[in-house]
C-alpha atoms as a PDB file:
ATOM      1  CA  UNK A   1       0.000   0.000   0.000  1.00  0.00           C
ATOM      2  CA  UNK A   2       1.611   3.096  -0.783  1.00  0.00           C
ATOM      3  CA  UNK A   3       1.391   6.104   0.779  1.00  0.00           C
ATOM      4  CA  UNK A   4      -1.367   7.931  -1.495  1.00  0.00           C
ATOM      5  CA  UNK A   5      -3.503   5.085  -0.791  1.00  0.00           C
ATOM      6  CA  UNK A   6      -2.670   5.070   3.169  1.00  0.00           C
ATOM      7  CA  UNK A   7      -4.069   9.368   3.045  1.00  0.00           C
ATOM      8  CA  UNK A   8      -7.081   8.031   1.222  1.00  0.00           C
ATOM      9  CA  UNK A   9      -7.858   5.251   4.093  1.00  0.00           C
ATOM     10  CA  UNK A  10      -7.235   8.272   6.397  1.00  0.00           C
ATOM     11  CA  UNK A  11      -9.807  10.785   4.693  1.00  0.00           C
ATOM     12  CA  UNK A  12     -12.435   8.403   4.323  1.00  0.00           C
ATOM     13  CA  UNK A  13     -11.851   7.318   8.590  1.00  0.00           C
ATOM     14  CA  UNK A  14     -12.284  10.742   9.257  1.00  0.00           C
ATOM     15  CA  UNK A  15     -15.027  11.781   7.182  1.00  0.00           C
ATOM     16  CA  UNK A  16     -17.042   8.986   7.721  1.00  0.00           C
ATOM     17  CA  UNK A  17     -15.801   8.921  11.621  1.00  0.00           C
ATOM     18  CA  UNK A  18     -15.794   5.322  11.567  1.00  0.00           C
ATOM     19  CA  UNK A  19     -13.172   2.371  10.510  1.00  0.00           C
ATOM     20  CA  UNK A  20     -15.618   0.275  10.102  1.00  0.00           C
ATOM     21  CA  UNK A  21     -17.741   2.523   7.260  1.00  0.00           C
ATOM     22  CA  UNK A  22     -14.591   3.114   5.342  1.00  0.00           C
ATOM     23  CA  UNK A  23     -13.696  -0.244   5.263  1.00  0.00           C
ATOM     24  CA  UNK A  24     -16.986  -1.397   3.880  1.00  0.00           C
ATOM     25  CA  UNK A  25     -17.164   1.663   1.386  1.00  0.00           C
ATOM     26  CA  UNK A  26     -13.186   1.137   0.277  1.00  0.00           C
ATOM     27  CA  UNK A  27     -13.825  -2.597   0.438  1.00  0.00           C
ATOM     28  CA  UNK A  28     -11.137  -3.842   2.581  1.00  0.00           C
ATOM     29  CA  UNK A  29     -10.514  -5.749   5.778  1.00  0.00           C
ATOM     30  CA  UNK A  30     -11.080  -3.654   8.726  1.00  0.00           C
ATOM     31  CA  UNK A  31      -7.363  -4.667  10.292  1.00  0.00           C
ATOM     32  CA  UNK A  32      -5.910  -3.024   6.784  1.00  0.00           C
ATOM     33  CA  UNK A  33      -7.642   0.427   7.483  1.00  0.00           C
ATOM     34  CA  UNK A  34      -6.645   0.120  11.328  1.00  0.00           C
ATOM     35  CA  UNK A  35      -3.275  -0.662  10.422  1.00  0.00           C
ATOM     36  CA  UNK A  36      -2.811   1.865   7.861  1.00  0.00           C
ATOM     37  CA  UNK A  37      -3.541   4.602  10.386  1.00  0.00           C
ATOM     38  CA  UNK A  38      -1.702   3.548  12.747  1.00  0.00           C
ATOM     39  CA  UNK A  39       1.297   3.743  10.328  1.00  0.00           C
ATOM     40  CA  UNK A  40       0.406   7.276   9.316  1.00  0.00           C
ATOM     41  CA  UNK A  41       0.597   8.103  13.007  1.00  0.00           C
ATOM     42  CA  UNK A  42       3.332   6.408  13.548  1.00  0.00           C
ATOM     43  CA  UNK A  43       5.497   8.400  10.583  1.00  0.00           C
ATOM     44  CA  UNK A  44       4.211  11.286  11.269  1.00  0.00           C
ATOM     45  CA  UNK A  45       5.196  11.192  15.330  1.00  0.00           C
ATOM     46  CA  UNK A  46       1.592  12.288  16.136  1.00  0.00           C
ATOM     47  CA  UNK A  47      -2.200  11.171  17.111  1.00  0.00           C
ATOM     48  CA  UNK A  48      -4.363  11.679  14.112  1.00  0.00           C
ATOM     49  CA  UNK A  49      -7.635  10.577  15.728  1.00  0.00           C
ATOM     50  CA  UNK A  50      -8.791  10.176  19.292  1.00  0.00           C
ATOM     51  CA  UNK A  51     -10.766   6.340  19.812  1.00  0.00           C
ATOM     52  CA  UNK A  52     -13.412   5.396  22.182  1.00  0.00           C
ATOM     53  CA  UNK A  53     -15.834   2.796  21.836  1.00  0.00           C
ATOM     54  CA  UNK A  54     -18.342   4.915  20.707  1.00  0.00           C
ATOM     55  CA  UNK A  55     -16.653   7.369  18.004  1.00  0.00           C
ATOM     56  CA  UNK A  56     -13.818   8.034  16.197  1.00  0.00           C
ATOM     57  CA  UNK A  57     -12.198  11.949  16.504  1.00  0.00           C
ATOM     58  CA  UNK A  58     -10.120  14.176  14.400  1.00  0.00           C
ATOM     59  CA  UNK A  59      -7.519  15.552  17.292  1.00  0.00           C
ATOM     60  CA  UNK A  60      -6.439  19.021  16.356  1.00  0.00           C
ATOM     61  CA  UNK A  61      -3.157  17.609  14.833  1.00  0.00           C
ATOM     62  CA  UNK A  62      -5.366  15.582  13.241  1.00  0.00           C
ATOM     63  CA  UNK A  63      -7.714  18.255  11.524  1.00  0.00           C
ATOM     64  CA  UNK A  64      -5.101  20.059  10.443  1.00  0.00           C
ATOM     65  CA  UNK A  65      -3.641  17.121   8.668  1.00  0.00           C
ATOM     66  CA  UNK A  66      -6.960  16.033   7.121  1.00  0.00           C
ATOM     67  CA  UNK A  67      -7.036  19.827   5.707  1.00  0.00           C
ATOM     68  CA  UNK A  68      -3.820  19.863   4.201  1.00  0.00           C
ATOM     69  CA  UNK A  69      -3.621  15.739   3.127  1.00  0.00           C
ATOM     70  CA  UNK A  70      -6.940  16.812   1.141  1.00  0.00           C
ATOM     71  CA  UNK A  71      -5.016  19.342  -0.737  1.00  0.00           C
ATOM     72  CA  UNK A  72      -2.748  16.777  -1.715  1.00  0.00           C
ATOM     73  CA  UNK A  73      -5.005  14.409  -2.972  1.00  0.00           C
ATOM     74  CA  UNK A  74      -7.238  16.988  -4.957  1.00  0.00           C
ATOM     75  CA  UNK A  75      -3.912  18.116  -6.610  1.00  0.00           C
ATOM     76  CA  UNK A  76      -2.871  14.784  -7.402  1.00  0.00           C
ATOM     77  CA  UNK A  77      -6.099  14.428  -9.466  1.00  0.00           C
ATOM     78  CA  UNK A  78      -5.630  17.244 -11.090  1.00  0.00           C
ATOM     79  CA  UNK A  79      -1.794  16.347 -11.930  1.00  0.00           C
ATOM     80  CA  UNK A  80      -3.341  12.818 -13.650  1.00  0.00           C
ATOM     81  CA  UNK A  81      -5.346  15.043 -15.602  1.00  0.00           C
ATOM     82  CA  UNK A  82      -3.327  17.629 -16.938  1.00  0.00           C
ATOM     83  CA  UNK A  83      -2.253  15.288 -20.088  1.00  0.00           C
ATOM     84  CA  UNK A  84      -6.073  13.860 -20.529  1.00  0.00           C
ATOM     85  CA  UNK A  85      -6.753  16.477 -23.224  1.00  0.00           C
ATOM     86  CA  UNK A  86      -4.120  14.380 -25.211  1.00  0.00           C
ATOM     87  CA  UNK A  87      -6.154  11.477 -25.682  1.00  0.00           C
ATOM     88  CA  UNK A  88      -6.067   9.775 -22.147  1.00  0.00           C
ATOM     89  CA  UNK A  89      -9.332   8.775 -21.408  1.00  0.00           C
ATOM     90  CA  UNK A  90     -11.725   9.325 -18.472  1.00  0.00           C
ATOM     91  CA  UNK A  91     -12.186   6.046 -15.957  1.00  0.00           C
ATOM     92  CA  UNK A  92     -13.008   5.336 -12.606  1.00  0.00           C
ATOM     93  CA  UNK A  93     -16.171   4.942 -10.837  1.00  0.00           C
ATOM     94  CA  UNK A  94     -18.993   7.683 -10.342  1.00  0.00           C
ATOM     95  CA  UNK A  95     -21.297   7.831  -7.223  1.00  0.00           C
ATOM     96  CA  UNK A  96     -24.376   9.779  -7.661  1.00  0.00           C
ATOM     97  CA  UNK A  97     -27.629  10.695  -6.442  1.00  0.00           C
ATOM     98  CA  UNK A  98     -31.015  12.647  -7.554  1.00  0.00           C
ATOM     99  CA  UNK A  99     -34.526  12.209  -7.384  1.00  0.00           C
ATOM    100  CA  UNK A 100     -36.365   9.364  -9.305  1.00  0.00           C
ATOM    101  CA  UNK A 101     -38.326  11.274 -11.453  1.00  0.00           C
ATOM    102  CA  UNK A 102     -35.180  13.366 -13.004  1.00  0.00           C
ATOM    103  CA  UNK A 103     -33.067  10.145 -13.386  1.00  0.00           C
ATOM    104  CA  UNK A 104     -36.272   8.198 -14.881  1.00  0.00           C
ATOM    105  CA  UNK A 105     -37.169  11.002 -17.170  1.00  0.00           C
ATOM    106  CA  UNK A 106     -33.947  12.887 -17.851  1.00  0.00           C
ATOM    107  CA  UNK A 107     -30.575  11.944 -17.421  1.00  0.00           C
ATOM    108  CA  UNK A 108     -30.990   8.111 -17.967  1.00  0.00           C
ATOM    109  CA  UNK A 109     -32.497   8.478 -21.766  1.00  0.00           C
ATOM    110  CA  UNK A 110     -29.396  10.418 -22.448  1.00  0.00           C
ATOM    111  CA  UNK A 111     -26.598   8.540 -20.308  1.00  0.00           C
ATOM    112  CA  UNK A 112     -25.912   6.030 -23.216  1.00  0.00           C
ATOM    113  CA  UNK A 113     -24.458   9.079 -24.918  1.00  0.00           C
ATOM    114  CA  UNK A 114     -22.338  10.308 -22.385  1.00  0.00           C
ATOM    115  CA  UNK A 115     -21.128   6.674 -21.707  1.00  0.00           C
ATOM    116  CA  UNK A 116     -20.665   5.967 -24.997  1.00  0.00           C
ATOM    117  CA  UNK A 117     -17.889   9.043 -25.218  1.00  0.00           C
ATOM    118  CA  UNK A 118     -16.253   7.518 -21.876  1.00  0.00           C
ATOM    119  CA  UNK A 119     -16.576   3.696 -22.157  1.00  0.00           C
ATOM    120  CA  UNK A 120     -14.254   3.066 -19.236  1.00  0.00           C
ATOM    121  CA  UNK A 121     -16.151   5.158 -16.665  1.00  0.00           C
ATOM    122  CA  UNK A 122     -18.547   3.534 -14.141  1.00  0.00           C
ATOM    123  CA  UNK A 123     -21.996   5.097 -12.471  1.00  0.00           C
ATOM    124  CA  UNK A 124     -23.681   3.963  -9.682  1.00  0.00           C
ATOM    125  CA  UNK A 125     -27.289   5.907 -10.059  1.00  0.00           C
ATOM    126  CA  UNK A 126     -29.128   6.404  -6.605  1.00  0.00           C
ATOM    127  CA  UNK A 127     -32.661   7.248  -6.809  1.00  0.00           C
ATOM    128  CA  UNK A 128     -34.867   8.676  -4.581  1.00  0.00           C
ATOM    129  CA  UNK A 129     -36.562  11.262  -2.781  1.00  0.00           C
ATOM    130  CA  UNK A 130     -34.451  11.303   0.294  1.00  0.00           C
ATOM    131  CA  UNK A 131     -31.762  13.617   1.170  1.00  0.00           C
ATOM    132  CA  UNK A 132     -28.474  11.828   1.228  1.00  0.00           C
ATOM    133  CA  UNK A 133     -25.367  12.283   3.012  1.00  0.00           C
ATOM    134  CA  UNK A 134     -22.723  12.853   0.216  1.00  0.00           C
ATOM    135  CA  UNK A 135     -19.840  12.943   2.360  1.00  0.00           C
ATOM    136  CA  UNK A 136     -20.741   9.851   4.492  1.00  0.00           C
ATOM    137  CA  UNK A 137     -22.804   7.614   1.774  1.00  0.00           C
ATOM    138  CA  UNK A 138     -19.486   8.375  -0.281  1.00  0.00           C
ATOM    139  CA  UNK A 139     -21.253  10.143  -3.287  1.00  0.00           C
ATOM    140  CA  UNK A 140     -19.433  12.502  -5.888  1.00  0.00           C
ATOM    141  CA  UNK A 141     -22.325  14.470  -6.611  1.00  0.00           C
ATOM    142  CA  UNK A 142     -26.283  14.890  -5.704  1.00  0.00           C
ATOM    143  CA  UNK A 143     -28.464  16.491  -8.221  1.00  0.00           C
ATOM    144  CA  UNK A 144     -30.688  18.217  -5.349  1.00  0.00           C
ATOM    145  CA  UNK A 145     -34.697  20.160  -6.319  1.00  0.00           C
ATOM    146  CA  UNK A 146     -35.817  22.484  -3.704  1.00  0.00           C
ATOM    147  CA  UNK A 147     -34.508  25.070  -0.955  1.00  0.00           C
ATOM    148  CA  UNK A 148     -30.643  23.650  -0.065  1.00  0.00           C
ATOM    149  CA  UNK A 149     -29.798  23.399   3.981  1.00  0.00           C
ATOM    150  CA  UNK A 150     -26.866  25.313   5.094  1.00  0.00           C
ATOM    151  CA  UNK A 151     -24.169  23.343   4.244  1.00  0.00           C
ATOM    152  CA  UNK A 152     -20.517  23.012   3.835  1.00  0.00           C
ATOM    153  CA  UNK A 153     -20.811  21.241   0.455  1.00  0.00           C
ATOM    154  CA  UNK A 154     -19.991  23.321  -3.049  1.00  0.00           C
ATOM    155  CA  UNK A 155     -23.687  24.066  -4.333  1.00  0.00           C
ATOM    156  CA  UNK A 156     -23.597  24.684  -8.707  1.00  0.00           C
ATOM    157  CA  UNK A 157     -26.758  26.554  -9.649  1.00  0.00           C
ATOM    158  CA  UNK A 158     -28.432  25.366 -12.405  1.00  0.00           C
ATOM    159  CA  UNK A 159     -31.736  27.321 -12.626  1.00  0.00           C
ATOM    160  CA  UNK A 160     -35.560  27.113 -11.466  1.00  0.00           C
ATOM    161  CA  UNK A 161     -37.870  24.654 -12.676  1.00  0.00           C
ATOM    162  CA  UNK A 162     -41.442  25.927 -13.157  1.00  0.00           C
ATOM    163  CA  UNK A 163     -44.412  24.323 -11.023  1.00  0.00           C
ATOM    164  CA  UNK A 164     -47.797  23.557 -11.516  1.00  0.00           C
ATOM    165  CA  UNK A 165     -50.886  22.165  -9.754  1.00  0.00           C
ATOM    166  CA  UNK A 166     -52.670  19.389 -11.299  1.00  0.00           C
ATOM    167  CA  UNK A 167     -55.672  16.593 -10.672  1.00  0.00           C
ATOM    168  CA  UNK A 168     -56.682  13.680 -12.436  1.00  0.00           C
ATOM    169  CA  UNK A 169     -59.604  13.882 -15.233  1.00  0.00           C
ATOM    170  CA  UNK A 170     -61.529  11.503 -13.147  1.00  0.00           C
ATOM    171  CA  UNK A 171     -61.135  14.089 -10.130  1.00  0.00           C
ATOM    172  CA  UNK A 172     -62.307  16.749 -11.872  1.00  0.00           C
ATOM    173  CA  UNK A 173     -65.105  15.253 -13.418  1.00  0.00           C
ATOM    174  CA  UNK A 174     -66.200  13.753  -9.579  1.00  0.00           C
ATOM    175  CA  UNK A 175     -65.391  17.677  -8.221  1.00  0.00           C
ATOM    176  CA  UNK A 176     -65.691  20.470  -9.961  1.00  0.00           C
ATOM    177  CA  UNK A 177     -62.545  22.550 -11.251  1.00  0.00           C
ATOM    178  CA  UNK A 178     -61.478  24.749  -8.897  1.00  0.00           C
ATOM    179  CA  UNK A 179     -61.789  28.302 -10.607  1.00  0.00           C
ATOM    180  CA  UNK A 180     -60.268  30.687  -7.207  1.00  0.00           C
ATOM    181  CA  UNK A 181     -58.572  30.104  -4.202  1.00  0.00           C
ATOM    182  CA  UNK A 182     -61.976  30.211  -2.246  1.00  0.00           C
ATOM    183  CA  UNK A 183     -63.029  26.870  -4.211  1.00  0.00           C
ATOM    184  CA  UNK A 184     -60.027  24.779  -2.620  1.00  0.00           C
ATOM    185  CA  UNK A 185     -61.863  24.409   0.437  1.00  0.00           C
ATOM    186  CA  UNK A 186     -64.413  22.305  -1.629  1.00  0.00           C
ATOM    187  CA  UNK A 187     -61.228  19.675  -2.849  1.00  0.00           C
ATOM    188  CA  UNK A 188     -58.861  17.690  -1.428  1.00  0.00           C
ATOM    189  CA  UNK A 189     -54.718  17.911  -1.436  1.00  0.00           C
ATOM    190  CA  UNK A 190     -52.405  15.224  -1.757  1.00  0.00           C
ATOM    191  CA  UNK A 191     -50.240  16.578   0.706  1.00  0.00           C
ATOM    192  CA  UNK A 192     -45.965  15.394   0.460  1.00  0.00           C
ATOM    193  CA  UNK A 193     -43.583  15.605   3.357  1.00  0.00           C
ATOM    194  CA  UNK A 194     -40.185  13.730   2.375  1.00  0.00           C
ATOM    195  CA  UNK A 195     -40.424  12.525   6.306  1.00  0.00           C
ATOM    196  CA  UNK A 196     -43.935  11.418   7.607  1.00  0.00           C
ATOM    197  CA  UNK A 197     -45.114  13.133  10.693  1.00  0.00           C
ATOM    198  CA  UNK A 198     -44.765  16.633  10.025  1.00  0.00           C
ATOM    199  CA  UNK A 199     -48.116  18.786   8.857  1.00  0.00           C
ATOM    200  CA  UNK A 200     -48.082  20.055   5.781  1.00  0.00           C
ATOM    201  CA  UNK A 201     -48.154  24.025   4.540  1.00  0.00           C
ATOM    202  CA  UNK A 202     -50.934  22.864   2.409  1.00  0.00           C
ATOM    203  CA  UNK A 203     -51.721  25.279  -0.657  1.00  0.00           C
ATOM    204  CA  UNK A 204     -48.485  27.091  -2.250  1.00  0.00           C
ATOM    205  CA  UNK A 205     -48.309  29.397  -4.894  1.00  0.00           C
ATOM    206  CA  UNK A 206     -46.157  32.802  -5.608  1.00  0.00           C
ATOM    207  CA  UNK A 207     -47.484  35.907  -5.393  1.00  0.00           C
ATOM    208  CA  UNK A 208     -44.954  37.507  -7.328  1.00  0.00           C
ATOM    209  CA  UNK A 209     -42.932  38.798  -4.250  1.00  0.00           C
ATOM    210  CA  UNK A 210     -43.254  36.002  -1.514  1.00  0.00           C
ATOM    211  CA  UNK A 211     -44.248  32.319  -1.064  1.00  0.00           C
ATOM    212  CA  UNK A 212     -47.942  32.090   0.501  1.00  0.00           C
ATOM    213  CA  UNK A 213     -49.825  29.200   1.632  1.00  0.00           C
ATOM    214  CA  UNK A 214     -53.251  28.132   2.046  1.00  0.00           C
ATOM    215  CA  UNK A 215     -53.885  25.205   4.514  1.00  0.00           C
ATOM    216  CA  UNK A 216     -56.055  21.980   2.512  1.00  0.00           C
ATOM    217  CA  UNK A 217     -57.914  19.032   3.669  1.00  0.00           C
ATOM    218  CA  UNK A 218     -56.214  16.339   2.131  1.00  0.00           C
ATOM    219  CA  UNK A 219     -56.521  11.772   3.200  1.00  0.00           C
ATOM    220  CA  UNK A 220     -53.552  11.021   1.947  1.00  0.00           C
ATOM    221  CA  UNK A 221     -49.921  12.130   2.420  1.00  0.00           C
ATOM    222  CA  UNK A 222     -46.897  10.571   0.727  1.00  0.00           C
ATOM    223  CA  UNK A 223     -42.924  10.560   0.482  1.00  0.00           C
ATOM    224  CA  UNK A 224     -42.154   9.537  -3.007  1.00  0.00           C
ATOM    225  CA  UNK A 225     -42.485  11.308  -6.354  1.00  0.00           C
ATOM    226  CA  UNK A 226     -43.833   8.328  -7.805  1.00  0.00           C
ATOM    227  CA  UNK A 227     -46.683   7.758  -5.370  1.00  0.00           C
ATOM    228  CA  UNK A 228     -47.822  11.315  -5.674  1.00  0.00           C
ATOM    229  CA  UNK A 229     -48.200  11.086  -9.214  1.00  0.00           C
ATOM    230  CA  UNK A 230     -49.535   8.204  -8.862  1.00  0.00           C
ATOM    231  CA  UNK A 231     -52.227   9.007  -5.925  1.00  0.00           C
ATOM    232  CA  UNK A 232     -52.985  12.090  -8.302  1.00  0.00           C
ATOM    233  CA  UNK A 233     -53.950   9.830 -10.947  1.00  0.00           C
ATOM    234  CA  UNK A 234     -56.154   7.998  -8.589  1.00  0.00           C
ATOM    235  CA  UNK A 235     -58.245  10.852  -7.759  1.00  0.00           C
ATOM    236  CA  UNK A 236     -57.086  11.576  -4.457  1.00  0.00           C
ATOM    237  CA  UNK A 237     -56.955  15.048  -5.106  1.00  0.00           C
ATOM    238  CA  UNK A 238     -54.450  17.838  -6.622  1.00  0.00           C
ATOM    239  CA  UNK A 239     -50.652  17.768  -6.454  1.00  0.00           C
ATOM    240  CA  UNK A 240     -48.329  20.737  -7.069  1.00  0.00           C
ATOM    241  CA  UNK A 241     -45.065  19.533  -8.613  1.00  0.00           C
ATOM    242  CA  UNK A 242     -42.327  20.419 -11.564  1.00  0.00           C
ATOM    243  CA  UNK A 243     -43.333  18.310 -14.687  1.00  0.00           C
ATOM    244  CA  UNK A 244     -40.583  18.464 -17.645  1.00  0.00           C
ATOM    245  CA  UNK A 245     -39.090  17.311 -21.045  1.00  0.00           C
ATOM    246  CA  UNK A 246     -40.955  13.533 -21.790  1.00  0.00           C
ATOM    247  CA  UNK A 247     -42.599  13.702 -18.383  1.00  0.00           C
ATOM    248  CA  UNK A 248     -44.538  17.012 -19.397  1.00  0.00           C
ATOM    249  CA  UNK A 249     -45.569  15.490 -22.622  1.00  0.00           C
ATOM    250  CA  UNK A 250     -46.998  12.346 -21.311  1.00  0.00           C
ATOM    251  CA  UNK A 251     -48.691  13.666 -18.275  1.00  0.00           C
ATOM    252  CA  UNK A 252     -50.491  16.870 -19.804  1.00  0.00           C
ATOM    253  CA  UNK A 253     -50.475  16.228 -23.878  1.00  0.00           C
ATOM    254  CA  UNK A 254     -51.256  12.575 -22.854  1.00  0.00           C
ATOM    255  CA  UNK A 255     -53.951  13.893 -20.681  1.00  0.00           C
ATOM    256  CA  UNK A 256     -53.579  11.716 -17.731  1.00  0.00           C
ATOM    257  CA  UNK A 257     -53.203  15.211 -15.588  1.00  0.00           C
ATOM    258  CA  UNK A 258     -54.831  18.176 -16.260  1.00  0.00           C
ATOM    259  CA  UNK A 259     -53.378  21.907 -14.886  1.00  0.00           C
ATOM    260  CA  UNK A 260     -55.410  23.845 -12.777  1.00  0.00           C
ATOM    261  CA  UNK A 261     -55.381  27.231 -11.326  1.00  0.00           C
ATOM    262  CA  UNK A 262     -52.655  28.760 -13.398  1.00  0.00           C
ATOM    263  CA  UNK A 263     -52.565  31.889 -11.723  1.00  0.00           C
ATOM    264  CA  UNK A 264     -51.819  30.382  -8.818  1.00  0.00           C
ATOM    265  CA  UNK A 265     -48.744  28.579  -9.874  1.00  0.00           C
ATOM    266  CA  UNK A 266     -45.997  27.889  -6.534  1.00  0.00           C
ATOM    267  CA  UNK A 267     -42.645  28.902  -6.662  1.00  0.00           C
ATOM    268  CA  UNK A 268     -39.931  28.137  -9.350  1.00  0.00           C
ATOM    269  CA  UNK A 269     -37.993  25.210  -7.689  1.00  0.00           C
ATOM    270  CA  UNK A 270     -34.104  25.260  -7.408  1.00  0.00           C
ATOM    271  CA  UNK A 271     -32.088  22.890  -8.885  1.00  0.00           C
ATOM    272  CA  UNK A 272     -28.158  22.516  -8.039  1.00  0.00           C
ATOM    273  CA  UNK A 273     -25.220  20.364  -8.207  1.00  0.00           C
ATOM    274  CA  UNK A 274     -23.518  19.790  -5.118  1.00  0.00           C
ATOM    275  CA  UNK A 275     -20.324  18.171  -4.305  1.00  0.00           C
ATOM    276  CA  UNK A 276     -17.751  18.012  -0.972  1.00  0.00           C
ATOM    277  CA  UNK A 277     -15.740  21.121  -0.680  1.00  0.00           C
ATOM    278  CA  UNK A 278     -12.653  20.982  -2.512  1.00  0.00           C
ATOM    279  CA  UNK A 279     -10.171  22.764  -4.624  1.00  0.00           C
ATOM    280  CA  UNK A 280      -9.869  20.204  -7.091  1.00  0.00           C
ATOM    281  CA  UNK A 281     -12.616  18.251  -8.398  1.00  0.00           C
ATOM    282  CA  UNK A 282     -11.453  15.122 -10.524  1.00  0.00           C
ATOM    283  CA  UNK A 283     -11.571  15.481 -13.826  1.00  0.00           C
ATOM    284  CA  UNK A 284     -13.798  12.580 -14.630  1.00  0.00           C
ATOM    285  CA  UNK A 285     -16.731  14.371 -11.982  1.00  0.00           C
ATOM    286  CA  UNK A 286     -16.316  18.084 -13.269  1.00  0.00           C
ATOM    287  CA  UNK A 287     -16.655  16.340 -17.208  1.00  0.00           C
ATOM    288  CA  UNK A 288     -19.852  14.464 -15.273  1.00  0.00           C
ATOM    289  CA  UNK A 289     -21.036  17.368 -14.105  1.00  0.00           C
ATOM    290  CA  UNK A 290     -20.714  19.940 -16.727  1.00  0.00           C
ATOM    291  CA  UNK A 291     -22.636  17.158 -18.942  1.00  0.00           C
ATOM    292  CA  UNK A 292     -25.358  16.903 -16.830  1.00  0.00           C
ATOM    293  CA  UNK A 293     -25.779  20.533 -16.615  1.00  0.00           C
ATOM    294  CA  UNK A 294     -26.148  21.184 -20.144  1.00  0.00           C
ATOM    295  CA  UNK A 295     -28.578  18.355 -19.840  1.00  0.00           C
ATOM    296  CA  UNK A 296     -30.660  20.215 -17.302  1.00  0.00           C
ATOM    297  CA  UNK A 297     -30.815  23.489 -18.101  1.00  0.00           C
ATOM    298  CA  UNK A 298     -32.733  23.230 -21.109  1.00  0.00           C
ATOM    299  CA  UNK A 299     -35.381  22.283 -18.657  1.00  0.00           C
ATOM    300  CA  UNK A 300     -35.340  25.430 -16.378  1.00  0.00           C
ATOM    301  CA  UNK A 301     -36.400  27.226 -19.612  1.00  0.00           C
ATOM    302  CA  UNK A 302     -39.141  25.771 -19.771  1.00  0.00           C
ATOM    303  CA  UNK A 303     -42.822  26.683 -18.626  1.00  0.00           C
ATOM    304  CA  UNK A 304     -42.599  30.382 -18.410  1.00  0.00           C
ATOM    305  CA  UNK A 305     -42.006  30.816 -14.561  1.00  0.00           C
ATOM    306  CA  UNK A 306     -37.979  30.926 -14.614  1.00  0.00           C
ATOM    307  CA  UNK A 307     -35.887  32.852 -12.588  1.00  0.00           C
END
């Protein structure tokens, strides 16, 4: 193992806090990522991180080290790419993550492409609704809709998708369309809360300065993109969501949803890249990237309500 490899070990220990986790994510033995720490302490003449049975601590020697050994690394990626304009190609292994609907309806129609111009490189696709760690679930990059938490990660705008509220046919047929804000409280909202429990704001839509909301009676609440479409198409009642590219076309032209309220539209949602604070980002990752925002953006053209 050389020594490269041994700072690696050490980054992923300390960002994951845990031996164990960076074994399992670097797939080796446990004793290997022990023992390679150890040796880096041991050269070095100095504690890195502080055991108990419980956790695993950067010391201060330690944090500084993890500052400056990420340096190193992120420079040492950008020194194997310096020549890659030459004809080296791009390998290595991508970790990413974004909602279902964007990978099912976006980026994987047009990933044969990109893979097709870098044959050697390797994604691993997560999809859902939930909010990842990207530091300690070991992802590159996380394609991210809606308002971004305060963070230490790099965030790369992309732009706003437009919103809109929809029902089903059926549900308008069974309820009336609602015309003005005063006829919600004659329908029912399929309310979403990516973690069960909370109450929802009900009613959204932008004013043109602010965000207001108007609170809606609503059965059913769900965590998933897919089930709210899908409980929309039931006639459980409206949904307010982003619908582009294919999606748009199959939902509305297709006329399995139909738009309501127009005037009433919420907010343009943010879309971003983010990625772990660094000064270098890998060549293979800022190519990833810079494809899928060209991808994207497109999108946040669409619909009118941009920003």
């Amino acid at each position: 193992m050389n020594q490269l490899d041994t700072l690696k070990i050490f980054q992923r220990v300390a960002e994951l806090a845990s031996f164990s986790g960076a074994a399992r994510q670097l797939g080796l033995p446990n004793a290997s990522v022990s023992l390679a720490v150890q040796q880096l302490e041991q050269m070095l003449g100095t504690r890195l991180l502080q055991r108990t049975t419980r956790r695993v601590q950067l010391t201060a020697d330690g944090e500084a080290f993890y500052r400056r050994s990420q340096d190193l690394l992120d420079e040492f990626e950008s020194l194997r790419g310096m020549f890659r304009a030459g004809g080296q190609p791009l390998s290595g292994k991508l970790r990413v993550d974004m909602s279902s609907a964007m990978a099912r309806e976006v980026v994987l129609p047009a990933l044969p492409t990109f893979l097709a111009r870098h044959p050697q490189l390797e994604i691993e696709l997560s999809a859902s609704d939930r909010r990842v760690d990207l530091v300690a679930e070991g992802f590159d990059c996380v394609l991210r809709t809606g308002t971004l938490d305060d963070s230490s990660l790099v965030a790369r705008p992309i732009g706003h998708l437009a919103q809109i509220n929809c029902a089903s046919a059926a549900y308008l047929k069974k309820h009336g369309t609602p015309r003005t804000l005063e006829d919600l409280a004659l329908h029912q909202l399929v309310h979403y809360r990516q973690v069960l429990g909370g109450r929802s704001p009900g009613w959204e839509w932008f004013d043109g300065t602010q965000t207001r909301t108007l609170p809606m009676a609503g059965s059913v609440t769900v965590n998933s993109t897919e089930t709210y479409y899908a409980a929309c198409q039931a006639g459980l009642g409206l949904i307010q969501l982003p619908l582009v590219g294919a999606q748009k076309r199959k939902m509305l032209d297709g006329g399995k949803l139909v738009e309501v309220l127009p005037q009433y539209r919420p907010a343009p949602m943010p879309i971003n890249l983010l990625y772990a604070s660094r000064r270098h980002v890998p060549a293979r990752l800022a190519e990833f990237m810079d494809w899928l925002h060209a991808l994207i953006f497109p999108l946040t053209q669409e619909g009118g309500l941009t920003r």
